[in-house]
Protein backbone atom coordinates (compact mmCIF):
# COMPACT_ATOMS: atom_id res chain seq x y z
CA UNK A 1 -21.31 151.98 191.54
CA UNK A 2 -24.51 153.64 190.83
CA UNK A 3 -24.78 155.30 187.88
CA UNK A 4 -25.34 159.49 188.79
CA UNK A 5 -28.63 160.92 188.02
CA UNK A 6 -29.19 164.03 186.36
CA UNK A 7 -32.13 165.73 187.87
CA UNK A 8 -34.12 167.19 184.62
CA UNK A 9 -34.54 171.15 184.33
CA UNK A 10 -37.00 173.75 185.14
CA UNK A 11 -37.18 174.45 181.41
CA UNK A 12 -36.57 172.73 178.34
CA UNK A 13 -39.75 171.57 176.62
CA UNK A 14 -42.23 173.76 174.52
CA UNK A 15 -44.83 171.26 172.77
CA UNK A 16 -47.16 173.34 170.24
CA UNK A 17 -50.59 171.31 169.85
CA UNK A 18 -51.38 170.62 166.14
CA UNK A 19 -54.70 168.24 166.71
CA UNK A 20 -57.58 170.10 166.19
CA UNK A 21 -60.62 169.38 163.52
CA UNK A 22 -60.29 173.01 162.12
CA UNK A 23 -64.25 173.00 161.31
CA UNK A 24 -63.70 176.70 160.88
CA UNK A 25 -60.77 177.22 159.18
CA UNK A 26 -62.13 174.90 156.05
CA UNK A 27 -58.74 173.09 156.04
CA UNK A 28 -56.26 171.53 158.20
CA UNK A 29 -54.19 174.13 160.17
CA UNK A 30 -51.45 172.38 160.40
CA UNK A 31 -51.12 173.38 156.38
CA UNK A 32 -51.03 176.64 156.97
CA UNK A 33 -48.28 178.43 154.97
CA UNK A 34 -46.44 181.89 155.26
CA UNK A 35 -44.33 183.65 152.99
CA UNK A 36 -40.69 181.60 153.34
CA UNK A 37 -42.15 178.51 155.23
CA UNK A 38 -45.09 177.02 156.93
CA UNK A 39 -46.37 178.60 159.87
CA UNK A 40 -45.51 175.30 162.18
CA UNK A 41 -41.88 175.55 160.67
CA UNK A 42 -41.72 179.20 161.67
CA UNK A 43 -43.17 178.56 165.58
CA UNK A 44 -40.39 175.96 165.68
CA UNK A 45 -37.61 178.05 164.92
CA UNK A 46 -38.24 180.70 167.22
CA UNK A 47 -39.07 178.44 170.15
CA UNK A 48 -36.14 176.68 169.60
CA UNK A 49 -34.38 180.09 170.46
CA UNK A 50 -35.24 179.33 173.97
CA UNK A 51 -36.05 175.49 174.12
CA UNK A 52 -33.86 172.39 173.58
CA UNK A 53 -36.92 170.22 173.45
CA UNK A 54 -39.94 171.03 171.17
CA UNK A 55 -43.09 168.32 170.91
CA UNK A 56 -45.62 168.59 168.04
CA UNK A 57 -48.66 166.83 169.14
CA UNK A 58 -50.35 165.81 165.61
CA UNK A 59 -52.49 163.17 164.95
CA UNK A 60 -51.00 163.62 161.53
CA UNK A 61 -47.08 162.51 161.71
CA UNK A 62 -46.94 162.19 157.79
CA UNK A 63 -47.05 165.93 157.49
CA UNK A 64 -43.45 166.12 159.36
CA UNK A 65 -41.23 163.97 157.24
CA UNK A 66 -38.96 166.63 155.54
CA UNK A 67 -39.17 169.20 158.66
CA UNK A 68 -38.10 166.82 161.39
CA UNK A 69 -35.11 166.46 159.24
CA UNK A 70 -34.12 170.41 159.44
CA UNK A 71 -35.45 170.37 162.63
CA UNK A 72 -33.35 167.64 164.76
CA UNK A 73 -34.42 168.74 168.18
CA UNK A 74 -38.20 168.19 166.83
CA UNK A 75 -40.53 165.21 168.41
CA UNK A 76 -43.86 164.05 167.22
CA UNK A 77 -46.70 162.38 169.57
CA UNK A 78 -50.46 161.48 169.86
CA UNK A 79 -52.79 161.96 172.26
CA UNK A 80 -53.07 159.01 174.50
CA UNK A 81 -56.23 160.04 174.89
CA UNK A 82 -57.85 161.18 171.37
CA UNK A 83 -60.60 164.01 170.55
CA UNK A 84 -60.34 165.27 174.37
CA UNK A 85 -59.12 169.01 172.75
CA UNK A 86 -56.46 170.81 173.92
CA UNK A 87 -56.02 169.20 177.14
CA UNK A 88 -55.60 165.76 175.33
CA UNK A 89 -52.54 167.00 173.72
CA UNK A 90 -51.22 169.10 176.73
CA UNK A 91 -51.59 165.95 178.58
CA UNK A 92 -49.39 163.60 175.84
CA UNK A 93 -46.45 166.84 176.27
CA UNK A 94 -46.76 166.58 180.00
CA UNK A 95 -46.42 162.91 179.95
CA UNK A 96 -43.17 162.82 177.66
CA UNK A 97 -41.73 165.90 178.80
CA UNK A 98 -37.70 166.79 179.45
CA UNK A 99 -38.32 169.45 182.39
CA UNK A 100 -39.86 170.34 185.04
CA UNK A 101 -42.30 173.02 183.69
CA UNK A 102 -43.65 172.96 180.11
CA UNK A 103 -44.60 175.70 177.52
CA UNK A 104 -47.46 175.39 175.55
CA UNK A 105 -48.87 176.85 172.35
CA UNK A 106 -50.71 176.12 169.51
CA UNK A 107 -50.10 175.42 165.79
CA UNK A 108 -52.20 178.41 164.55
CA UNK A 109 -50.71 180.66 166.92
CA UNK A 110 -48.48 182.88 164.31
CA UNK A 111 -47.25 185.86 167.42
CA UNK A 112 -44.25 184.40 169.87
CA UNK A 113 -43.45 186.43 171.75
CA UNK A 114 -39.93 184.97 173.32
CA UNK A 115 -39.16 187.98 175.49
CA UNK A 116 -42.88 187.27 176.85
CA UNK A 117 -41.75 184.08 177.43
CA UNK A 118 -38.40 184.37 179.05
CA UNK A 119 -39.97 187.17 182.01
CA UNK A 120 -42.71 183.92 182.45
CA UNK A 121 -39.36 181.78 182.95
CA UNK A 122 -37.85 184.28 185.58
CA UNK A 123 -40.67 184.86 187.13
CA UNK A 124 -41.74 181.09 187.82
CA UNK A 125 -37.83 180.43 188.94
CA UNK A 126 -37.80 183.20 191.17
CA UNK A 127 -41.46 182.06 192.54
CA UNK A 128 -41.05 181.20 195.98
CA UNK A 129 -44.05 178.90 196.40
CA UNK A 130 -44.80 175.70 194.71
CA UNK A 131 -46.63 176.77 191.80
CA UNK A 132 -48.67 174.83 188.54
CA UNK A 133 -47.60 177.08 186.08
CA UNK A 134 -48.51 180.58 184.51
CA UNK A 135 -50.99 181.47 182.15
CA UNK A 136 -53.28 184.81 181.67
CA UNK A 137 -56.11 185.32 183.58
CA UNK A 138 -58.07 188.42 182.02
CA UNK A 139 -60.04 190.88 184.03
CA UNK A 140 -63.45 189.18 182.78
CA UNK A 141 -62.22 185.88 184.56
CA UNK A 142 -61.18 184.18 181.42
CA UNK A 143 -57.79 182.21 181.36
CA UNK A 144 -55.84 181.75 178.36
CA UNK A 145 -54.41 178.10 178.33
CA UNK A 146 -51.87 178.29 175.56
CA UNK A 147 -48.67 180.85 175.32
CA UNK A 148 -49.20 179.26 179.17
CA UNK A 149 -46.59 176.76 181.29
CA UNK A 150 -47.62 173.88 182.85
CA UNK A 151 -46.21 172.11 185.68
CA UNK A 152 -44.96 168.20 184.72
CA UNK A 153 -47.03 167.29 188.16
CA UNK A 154 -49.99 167.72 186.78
CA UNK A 155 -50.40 164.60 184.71
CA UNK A 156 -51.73 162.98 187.64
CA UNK A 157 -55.17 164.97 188.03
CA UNK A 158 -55.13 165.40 184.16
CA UNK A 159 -54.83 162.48 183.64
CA UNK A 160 -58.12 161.52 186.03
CA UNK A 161 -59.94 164.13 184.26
CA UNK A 162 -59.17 163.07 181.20
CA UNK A 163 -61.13 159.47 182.50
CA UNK A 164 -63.84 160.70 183.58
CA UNK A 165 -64.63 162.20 179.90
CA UNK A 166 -64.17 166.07 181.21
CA UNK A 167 -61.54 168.01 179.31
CA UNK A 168 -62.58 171.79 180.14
CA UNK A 169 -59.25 173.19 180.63
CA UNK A 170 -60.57 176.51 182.20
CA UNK A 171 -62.55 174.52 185.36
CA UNK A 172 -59.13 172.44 185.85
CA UNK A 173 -56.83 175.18 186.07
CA UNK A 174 -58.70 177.58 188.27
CA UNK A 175 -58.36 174.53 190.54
CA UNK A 176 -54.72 174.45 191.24
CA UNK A 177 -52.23 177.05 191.96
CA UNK A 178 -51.09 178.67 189.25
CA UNK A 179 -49.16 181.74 188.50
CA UNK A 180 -51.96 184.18 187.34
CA UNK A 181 -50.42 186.80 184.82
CA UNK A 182 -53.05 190.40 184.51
CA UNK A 183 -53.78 191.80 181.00
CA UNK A 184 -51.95 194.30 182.09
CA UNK A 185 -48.39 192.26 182.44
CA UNK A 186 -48.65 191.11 179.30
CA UNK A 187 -49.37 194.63 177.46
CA UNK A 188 -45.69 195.00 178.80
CA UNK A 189 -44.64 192.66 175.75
CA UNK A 190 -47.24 193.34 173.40
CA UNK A 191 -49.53 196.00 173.51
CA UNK A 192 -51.84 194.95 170.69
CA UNK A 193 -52.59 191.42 172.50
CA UNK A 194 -51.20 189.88 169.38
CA UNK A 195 -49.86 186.54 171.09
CA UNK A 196 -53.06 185.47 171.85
CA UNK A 197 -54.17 185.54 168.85
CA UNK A 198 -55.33 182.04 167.42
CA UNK A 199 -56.13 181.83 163.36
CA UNK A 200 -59.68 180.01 163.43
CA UNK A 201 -60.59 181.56 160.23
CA UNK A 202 -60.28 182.34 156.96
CA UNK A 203 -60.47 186.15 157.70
CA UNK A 204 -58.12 185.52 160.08
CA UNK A 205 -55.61 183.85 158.11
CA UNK A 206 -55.62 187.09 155.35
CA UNK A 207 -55.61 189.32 158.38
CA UNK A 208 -52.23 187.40 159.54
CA UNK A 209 -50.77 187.28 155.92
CA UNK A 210 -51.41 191.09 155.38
CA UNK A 211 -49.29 191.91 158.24
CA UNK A 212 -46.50 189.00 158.41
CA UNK A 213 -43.43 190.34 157.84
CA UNK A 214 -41.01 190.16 155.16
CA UNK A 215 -38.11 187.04 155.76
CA UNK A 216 -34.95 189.08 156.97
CA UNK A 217 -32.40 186.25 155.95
CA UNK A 218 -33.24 186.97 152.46
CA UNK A 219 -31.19 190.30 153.33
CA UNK A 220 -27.94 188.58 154.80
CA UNK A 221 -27.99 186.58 150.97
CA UNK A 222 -26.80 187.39 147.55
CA UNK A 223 -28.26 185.73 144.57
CA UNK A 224 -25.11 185.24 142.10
CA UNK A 225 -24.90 183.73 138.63
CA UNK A 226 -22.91 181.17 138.44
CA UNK A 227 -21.39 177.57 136.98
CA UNK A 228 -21.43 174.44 138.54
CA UNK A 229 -19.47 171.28 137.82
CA UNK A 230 -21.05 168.05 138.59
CA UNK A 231 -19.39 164.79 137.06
CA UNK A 232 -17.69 166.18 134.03
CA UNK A 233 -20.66 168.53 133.25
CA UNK A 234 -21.28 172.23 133.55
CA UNK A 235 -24.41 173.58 135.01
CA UNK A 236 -25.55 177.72 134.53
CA UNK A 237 -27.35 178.13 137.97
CA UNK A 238 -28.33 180.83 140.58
CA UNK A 239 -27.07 179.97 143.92
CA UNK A 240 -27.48 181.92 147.85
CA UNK A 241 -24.29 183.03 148.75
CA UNK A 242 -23.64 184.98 152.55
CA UNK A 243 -23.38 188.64 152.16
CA UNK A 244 -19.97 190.43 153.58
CA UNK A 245 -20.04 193.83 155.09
CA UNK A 246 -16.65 196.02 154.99
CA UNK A 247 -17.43 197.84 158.33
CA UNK A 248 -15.24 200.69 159.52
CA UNK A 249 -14.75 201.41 163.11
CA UNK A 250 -13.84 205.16 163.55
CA UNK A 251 -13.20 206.71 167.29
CA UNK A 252 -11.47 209.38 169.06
CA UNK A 253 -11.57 210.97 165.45
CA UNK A 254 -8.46 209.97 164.16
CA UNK A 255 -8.24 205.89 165.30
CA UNK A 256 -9.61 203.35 162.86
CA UNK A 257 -10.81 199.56 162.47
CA UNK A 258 -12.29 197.90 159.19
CA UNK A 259 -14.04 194.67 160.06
CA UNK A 260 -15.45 192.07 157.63
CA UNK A 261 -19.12 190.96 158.99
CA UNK A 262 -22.48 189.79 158.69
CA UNK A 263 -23.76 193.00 158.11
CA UNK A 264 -26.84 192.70 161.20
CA UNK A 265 -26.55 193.20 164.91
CA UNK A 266 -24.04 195.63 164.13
CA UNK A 267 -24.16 197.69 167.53
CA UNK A 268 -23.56 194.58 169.28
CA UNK A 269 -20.49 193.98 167.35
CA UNK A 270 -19.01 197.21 167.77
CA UNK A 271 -19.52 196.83 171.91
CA UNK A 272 -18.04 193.49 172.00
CA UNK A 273 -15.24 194.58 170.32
CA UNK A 274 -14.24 197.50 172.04
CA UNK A 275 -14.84 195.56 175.09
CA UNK A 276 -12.67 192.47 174.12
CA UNK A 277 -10.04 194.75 173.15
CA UNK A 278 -10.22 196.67 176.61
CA UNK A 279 -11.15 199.99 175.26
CA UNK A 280 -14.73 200.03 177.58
CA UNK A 281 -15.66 198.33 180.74
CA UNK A 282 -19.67 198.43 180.27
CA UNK A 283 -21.82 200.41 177.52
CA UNK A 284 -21.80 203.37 179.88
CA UNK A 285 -18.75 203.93 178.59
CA UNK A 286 -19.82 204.41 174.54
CA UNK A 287 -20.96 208.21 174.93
CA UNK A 288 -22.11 207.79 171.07
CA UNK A 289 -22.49 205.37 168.49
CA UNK A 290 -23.71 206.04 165.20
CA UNK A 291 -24.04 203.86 162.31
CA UNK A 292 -24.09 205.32 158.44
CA UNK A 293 -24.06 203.04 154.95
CA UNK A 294 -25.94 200.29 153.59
CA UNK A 295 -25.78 196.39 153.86
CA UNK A 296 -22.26 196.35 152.25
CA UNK A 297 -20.62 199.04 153.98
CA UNK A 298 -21.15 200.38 157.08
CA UNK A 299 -19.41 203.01 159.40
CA UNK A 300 -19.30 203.66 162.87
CA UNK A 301 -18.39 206.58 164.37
CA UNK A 302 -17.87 206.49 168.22
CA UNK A 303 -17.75 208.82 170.98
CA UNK A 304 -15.81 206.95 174.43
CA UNK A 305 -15.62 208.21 177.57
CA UNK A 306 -11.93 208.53 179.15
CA UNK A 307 -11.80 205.23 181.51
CA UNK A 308 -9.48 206.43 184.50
CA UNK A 309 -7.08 203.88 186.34
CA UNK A 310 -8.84 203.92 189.40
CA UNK A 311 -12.14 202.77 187.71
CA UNK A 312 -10.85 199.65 186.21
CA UNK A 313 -11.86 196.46 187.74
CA UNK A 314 -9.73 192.81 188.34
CA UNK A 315 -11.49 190.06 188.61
CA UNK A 316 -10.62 186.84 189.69
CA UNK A 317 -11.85 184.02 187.92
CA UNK A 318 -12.87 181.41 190.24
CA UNK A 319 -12.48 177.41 188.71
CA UNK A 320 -15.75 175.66 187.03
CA UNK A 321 -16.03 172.14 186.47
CA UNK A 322 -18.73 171.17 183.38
CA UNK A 323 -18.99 168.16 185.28
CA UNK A 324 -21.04 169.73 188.17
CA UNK A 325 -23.27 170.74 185.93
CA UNK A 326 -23.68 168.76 182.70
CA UNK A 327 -23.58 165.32 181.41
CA UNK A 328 -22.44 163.92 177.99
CA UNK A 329 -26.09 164.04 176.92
CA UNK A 330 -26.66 167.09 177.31
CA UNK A 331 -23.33 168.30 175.31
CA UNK A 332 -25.03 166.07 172.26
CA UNK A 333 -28.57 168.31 172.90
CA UNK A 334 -26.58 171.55 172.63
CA UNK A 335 -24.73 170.98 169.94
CA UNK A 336 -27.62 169.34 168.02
CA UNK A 337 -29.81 172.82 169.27
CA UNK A 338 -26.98 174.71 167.55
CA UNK A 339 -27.08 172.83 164.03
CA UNK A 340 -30.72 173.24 164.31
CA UNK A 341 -30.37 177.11 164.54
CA UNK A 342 -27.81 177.50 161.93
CA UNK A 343 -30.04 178.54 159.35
CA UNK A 344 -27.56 180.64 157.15
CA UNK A 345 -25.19 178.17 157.31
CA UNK A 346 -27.69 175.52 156.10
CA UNK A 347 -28.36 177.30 153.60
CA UNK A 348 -24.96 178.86 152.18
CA UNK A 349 -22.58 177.26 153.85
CA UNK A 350 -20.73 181.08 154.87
CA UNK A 351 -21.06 181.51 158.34
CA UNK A 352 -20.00 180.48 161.67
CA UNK A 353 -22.66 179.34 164.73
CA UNK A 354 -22.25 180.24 168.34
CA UNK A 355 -25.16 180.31 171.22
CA UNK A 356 -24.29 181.34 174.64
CA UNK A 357 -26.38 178.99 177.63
CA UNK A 358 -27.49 179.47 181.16
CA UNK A 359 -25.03 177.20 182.59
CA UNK A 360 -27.64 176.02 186.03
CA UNK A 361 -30.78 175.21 183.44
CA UNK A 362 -29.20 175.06 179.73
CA UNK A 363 -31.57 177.83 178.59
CA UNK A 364 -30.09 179.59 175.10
CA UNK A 365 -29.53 183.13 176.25
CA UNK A 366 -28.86 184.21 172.35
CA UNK A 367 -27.51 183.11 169.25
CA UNK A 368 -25.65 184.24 166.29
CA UNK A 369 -24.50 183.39 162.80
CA UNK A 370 -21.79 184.98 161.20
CA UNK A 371 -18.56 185.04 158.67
CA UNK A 372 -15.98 185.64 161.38
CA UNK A 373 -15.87 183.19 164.30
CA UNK A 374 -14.59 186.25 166.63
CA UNK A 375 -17.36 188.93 165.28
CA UNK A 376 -19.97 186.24 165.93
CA UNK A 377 -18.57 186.02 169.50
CA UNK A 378 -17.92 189.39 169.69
CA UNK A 379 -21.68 190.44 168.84
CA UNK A 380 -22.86 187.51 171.57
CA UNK A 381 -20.60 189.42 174.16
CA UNK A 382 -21.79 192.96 173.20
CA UNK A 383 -25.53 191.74 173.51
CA UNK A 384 -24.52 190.55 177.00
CA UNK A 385 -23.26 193.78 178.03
CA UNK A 386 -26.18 195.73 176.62
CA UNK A 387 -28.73 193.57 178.99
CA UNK A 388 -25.86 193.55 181.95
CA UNK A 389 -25.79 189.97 182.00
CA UNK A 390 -23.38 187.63 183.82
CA UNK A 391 -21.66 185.96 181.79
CA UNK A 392 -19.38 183.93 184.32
CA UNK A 393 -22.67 181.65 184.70
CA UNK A 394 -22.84 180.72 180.83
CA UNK A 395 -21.88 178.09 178.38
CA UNK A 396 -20.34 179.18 175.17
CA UNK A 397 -21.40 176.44 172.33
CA UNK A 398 -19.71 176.94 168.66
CA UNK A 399 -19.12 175.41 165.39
CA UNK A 400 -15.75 176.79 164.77
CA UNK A 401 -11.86 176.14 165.53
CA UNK A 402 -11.21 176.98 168.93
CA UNK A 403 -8.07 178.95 168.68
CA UNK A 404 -6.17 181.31 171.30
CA UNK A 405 -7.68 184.34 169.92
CA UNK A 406 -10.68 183.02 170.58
CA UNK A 407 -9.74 182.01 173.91
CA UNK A 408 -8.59 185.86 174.73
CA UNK A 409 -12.30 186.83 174.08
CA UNK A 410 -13.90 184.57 176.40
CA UNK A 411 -11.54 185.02 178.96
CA UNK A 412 -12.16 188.79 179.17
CA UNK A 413 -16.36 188.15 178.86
CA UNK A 414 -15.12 185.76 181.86
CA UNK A 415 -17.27 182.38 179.79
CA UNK A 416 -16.49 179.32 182.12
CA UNK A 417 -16.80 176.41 179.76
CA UNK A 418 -16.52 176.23 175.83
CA UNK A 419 -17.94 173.30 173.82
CA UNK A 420 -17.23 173.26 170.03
CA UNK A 421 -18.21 170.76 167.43
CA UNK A 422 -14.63 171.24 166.08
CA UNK A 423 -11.17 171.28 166.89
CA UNK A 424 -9.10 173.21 169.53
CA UNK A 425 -5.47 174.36 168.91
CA UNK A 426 -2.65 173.86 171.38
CA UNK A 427 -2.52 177.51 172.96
CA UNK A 428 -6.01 177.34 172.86
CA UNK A 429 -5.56 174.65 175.31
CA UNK A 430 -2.52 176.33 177.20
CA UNK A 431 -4.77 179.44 177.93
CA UNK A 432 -8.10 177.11 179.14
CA UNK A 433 -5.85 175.73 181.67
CA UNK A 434 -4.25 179.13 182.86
CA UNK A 435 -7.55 180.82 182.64
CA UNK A 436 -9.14 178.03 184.82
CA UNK A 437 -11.65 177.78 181.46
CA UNK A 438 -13.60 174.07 180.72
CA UNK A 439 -13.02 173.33 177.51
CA UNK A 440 -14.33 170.63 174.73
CA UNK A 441 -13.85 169.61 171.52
CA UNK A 442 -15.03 167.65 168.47
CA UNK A 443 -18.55 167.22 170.02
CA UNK A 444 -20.39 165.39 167.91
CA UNK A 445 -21.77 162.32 167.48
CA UNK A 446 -22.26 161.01 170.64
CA UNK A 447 -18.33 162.02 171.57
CA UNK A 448 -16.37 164.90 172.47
CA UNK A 449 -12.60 165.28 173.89
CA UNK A 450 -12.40 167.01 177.09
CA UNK A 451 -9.02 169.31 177.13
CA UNK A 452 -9.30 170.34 180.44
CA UNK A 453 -8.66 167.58 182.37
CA UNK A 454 -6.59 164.93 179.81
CA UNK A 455 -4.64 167.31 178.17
CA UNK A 456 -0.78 166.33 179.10
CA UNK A 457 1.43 169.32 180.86
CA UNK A 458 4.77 168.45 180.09
């Protein structure tokens, strides 16, 4: 028997191009460093909110060593052809590429914007002609060929260009047919044009470190005194540990929650919870919400409207089959994505990891950390229902223990298929199979245990 081939995606590959000579920088950009990490380390981790696959093309692999082991989902290349410029390096992420269209930026690029990014994604699936990509074409005429997607067809003709000694990448892509964004589509996302913005130098650089924001994990971590024991010996140290938020749920004045929590994305929370506990049906139904206290105790006081019988809605889950849509690679890649984006957990060890994924192109939706395995979910489902999406066309991918509880809250956000690193209960399993829910286990390693379809009845 043949064996069955996966066609690749329309999206999974961002490759940032770290090659250039820097001439007016003074020093190599690739060195560049911010406040909490280097400015290549902080491109990766947001990109890797949308993309499974990120390429550095560097002509200087040594530099990667220590982040490529934080950063699993990382590859390095060359250009095949060398000192050709940007299109020299676009060309070696075409050539090596895991989907169908590629995104491409560049190492001194500090401004990604990812919601910029994922209305370029829409729009190029929803496209109904055959298209080379998207990139900004200002009113003057001049394109901007990075924060751009490229089309993996193009190799061919880059490829011949890149022969013939001519690597202009503004003459070669007014010659096919791509997407052309206006100036005024991408003042939607950012209105001071910052994602354009390339450091080239030195004023540049302080202009970027003046404004670059403080490091918001710092504020989910406690520094605490204390004494380790290593082989007999004790050790006075300081060490991170996860901050816990008591927060109190108050509504119809007199009814009341207290939750333990990651004290951020805290409106989220509160709407996945009332809606995996059936007390709303959508966000319409949350006439106020207002949050009061600090980052170890919150309150929130809500206001719900009075959901009538006749205006809740049944619906019937209809069966999904991983199969149909995944293989066992692409479990591995998800679960490896998640590790990658576990930062707090890296780091403390205190926190659970979810991500929800489009289930027809494996695009990461969103992504949470958090103390409780059901808040985390409970703030992924929340977010959902804020942006009205659908969640009966995602993939719910988590660290944790997948237990019945668990189960409850993914059958009423309707999830189809649940992959987890770690293990699965037996109602757990009871409910997947009632619920008409997909369900794997212990994925890791190049293995996981599908429930769904071994998992005895008797």
């Amino acid at each position: 028997m043949d064996p069955i081939s996966y066609p690749d995606p329309l999206f999974a590959t961002a490759v940032i191009l770290a090659g250039g000579k820097s001439l007016r920088m003074g020093f190599d950009k690739q060195l560049i460093q911010g406040k909490a990490q280097s400015l290549i380390e902080n491109i990766i981790e947001k990109l890797s909110e949308v993309f499974l696959d990120i390429v550095l093309v560097t002509h200087r692999p040594e530099l990667y060593d220590a982040v490529i082991k934080q950063q699993p989902q990382l590859r390095l290349l060359s250009d095949l052809y060398p000192d050709m410029g940007p299109m020299g390096g676009i060309h070696a992420g075409l050539v090596h590429a895991k989907s169908q269209f590629v995104y491409v930026t560049g190492c001194d690029m500090p401004y990604v914007n990812i919601d910029f990014i994922e209305s370029v994604m829409h729009s190029l699936k929803a496209s109904q002609l055959p298209v080379s990509g998207a990139m900004l074409k200002r009113k003057n005429g001049y394109l901007e060929p990075l924060n751009a997607f490229y089309h993996r067809d193009l190799v061919i003709s880059m490829e011949a260009r890149l022969k013939a000694g001519k690597s202009g990448l503004q003459d070669f892509c007014r010659t096919h047919p791509f997407m052309w964004l206006s100036e005024k589509d991408a003042q939607a996302f950012d209105e001071l044009d910052h994602m354009f913005i390339n450091l080239n130098e030195p004023s540049d650089l302080k202009r970027w470190k003046q404004k670059e924001p403080q490091n918001e994990e710092d504020m989910l971590v406690e520094k605490v005194s204390l004494t380790k024991y290593r082989k007999g010996q004790a050790l006075s140290e300081e060490d991170d540990v996860i901050r816990e938020c008591r927060f109190n749920l108050i509504w119809s004045d007199t009814q009341e929650m207290t939750l333990y929590c990651l004290p951020d994305r805290l409106d989220d929370l509160v709407m996945g919870w009332l809606y995996s506990n059936g007390m709303i049906q959508s966000t319409k139904d949350v006439l106020n919400l207002h949050l009061t206290g600090d980052k170890d105790r919150m309150t929130a006081r809500i206001q719900l409207r009075e959901i009538k019988t006749e205006d809740v809605t049944i619906v019937v889950r209809k069966p999904r089959d991983w199969k149909k849509t995944l293989n066992p690679s692409d479990i591995q890649a998800l679960i490896t994505a998640l590790d990658s984006r576990a930062r707090l957990f890296h780091r403390t060890g205190g926190t659970h990891n979810m991500m929800l994924v489009n289930r027809e192109d494996l695009v990461v939706m969103d992504h949470v950390e958090d103390i409780s395995r059901h808040h985390g979910l409970h703030k992924l489902v929340g977010a959902a229902l804020k942006e009205e999406h659908d969640l009966s066309e995602t993939i719910l991918v988590a660290s944790c223990r997948l237990s019945a509880s668990i189960l409850a809250i993914v059958s009423m956000a309707r999830i189809p298929v649940v992959i987890s690193g770690a293990a699965v209960t037996s109602q757990a399993i009871h409910r997947a199979r009632e619920e008409k829910i997909s369900l794997i286990g212990f994925a890791r390693e190049q293995r996981f245990n599908d429930y769904e379809s071994y998992f005895r009845r008797d």
